[in-house]
Protein backbone atom coordinates (compact mmCIF):
# COMPACT_ATOMS: atom_id res chain seq x y z
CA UNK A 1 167.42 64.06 71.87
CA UNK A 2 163.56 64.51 72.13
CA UNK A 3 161.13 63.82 68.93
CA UNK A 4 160.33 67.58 68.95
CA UNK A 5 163.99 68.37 67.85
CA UNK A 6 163.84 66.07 64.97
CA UNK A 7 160.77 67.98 64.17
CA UNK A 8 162.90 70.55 62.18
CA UNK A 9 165.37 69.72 59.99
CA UNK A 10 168.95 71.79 61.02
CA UNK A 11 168.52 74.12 57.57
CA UNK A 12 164.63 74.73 58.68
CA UNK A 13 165.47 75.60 61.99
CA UNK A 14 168.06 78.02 60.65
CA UNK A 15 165.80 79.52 58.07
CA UNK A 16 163.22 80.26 60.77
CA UNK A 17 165.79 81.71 62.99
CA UNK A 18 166.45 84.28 60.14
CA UNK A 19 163.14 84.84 59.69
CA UNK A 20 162.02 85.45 63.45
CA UNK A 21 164.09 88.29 63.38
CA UNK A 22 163.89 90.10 59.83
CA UNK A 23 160.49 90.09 59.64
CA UNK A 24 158.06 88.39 62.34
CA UNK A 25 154.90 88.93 60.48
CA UNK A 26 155.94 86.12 57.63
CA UNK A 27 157.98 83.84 60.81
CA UNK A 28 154.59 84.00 62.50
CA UNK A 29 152.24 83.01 59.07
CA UNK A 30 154.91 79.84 58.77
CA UNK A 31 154.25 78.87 62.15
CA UNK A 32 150.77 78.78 61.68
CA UNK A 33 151.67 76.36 57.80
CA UNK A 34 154.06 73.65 60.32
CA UNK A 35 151.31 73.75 63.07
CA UNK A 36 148.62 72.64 60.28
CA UNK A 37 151.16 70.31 58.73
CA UNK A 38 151.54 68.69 62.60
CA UNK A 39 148.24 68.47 63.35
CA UNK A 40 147.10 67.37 60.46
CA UNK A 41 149.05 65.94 57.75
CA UNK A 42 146.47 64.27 56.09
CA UNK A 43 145.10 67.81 55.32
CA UNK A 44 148.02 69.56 54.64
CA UNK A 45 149.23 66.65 52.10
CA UNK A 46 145.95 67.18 50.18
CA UNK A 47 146.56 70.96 50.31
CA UNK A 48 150.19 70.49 49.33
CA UNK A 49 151.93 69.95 45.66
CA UNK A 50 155.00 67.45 45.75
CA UNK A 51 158.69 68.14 44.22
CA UNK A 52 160.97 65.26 43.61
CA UNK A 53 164.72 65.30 44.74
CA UNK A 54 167.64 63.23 44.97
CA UNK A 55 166.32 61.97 48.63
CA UNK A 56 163.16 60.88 47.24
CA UNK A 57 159.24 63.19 47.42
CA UNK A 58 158.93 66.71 49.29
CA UNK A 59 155.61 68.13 49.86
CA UNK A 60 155.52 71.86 49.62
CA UNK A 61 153.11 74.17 50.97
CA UNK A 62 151.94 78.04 50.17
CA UNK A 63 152.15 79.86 53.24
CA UNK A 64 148.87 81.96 52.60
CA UNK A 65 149.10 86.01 51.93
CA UNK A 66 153.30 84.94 51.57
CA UNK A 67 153.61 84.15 48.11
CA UNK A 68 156.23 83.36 47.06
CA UNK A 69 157.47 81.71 50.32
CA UNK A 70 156.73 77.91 50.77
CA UNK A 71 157.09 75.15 53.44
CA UNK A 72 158.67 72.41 52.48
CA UNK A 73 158.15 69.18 54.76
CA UNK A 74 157.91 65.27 54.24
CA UNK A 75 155.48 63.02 55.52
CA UNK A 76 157.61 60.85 57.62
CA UNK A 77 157.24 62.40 61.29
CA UNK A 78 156.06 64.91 59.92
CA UNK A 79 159.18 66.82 59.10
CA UNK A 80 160.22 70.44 58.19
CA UNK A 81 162.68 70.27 55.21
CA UNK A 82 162.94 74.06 54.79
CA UNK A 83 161.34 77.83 54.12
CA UNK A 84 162.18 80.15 51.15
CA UNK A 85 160.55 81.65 48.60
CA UNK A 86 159.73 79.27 45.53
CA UNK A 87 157.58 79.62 42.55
């Protein structure tokens, strides 16, 4: 298994599956939020507001001109957690 695949977690990559095909203008501004978040984290965290869960600190990030939809990722990696719409 190559690091890319671990890049995504397996609910993330099903979430943008959806979302490639109901509606490609929102798929393509998350794209754009996990490319930021990869190549640059440090930025991202700064731009990013943290929930806590059971499995310890998720960052979340606004995908811009998407509200309410959200990118949630942790630092480790980087890693995609998940996409949905969150207040």
């Amino acid at each position: 298994m190559s690091d890319e695949l671990d890049d995504y977690s397996a609910v993330a990559d099903e979430q943008l599956d959806e979302l490639e095909v109901a509606d490609r203008e929102l798929y393509n501004a998350v794209l754009t939020v996990c490319a930021l978040i990869f190549q640059d984290p440090r930025r991202a965290q700064s731009m990013s507001t943290s929930v806590s869960t059971a499995d310890g600190i998720v960052l979340r990030l606004a995908v811009p001109g998407c509200h309410p939809y959200k990118v949630f990722w942790t630092s480790e990696g980087p890693r995609i957690e998940a996409v949905f719409p969150h207040p």
